[in-house]
C-alpha atoms as a PDB file:
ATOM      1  CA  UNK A   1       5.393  -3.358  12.065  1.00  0.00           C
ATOM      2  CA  UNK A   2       1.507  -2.704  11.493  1.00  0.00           C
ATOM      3  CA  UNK A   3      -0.667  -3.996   9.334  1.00  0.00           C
ATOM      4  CA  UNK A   4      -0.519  -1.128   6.500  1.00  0.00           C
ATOM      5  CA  UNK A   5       3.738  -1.440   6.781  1.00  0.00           C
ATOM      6  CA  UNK A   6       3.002  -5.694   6.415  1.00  0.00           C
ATOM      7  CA  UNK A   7       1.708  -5.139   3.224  1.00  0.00           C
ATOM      8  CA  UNK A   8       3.498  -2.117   1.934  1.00  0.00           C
ATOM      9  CA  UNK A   9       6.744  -3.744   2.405  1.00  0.00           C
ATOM     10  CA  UNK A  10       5.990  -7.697   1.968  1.00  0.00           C
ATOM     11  CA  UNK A  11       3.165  -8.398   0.490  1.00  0.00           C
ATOM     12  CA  UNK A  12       2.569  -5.646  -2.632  1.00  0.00           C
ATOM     13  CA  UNK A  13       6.376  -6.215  -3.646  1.00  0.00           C
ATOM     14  CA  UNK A  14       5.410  -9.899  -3.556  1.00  0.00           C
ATOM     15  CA  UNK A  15       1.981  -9.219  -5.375  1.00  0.00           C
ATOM     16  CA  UNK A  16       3.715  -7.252  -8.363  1.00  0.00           C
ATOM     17  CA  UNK A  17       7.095  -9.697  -8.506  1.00  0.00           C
ATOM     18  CA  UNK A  18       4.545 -12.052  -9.371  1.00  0.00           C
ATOM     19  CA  UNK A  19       3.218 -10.097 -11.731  1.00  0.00           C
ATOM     20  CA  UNK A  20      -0.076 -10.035 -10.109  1.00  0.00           C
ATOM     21  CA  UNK A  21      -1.866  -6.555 -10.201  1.00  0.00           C
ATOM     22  CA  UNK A  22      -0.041  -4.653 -12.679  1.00  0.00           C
ATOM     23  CA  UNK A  23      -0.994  -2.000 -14.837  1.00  0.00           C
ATOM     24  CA  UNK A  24       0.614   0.946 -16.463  1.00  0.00           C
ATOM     25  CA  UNK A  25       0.122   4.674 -14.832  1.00  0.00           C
ATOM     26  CA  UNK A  26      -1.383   2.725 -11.703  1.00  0.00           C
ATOM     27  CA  UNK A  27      -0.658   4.099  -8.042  1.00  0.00           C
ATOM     28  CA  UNK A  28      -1.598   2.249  -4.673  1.00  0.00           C
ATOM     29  CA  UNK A  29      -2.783   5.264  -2.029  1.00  0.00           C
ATOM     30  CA  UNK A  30      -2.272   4.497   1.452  1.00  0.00           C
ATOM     31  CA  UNK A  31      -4.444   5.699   4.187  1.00  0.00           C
ATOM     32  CA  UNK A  32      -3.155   6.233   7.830  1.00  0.00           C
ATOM     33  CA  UNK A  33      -6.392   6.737  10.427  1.00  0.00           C
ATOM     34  CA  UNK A  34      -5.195   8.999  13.438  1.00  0.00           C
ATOM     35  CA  UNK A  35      -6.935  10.390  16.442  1.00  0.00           C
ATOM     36  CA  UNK A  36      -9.358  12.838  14.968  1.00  0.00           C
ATOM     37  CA  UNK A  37      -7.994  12.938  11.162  1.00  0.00           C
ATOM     38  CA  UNK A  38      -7.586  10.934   7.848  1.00  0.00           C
ATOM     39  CA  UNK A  39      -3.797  11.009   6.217  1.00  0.00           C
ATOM     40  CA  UNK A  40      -3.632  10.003   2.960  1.00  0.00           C
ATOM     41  CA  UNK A  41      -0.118   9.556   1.588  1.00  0.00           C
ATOM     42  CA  UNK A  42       1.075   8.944  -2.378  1.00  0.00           C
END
């Protein structure tokens, strides 16, 4: 597991169980750096 999958799967779940973070119609964007490009994903 990297360090974007750590906190996609452990430590934003934790974040907004909490309650911590949370606001209507709000999206977190992740960003994936490869060789030569930028993915962004939804």
């Amino acid at each position: 597991m990297n360090e974007a999958q750590t906190r996609a799967e452990l430590i934003d779940p934790a974040f907004k169980a909490s309650g911590w973070g949370v606001f209507p119609d709000s999206r977190i964007r992740r960003e994936v750096i490869t060789p030569g490009q930028l993915l962004t994903g939804n």
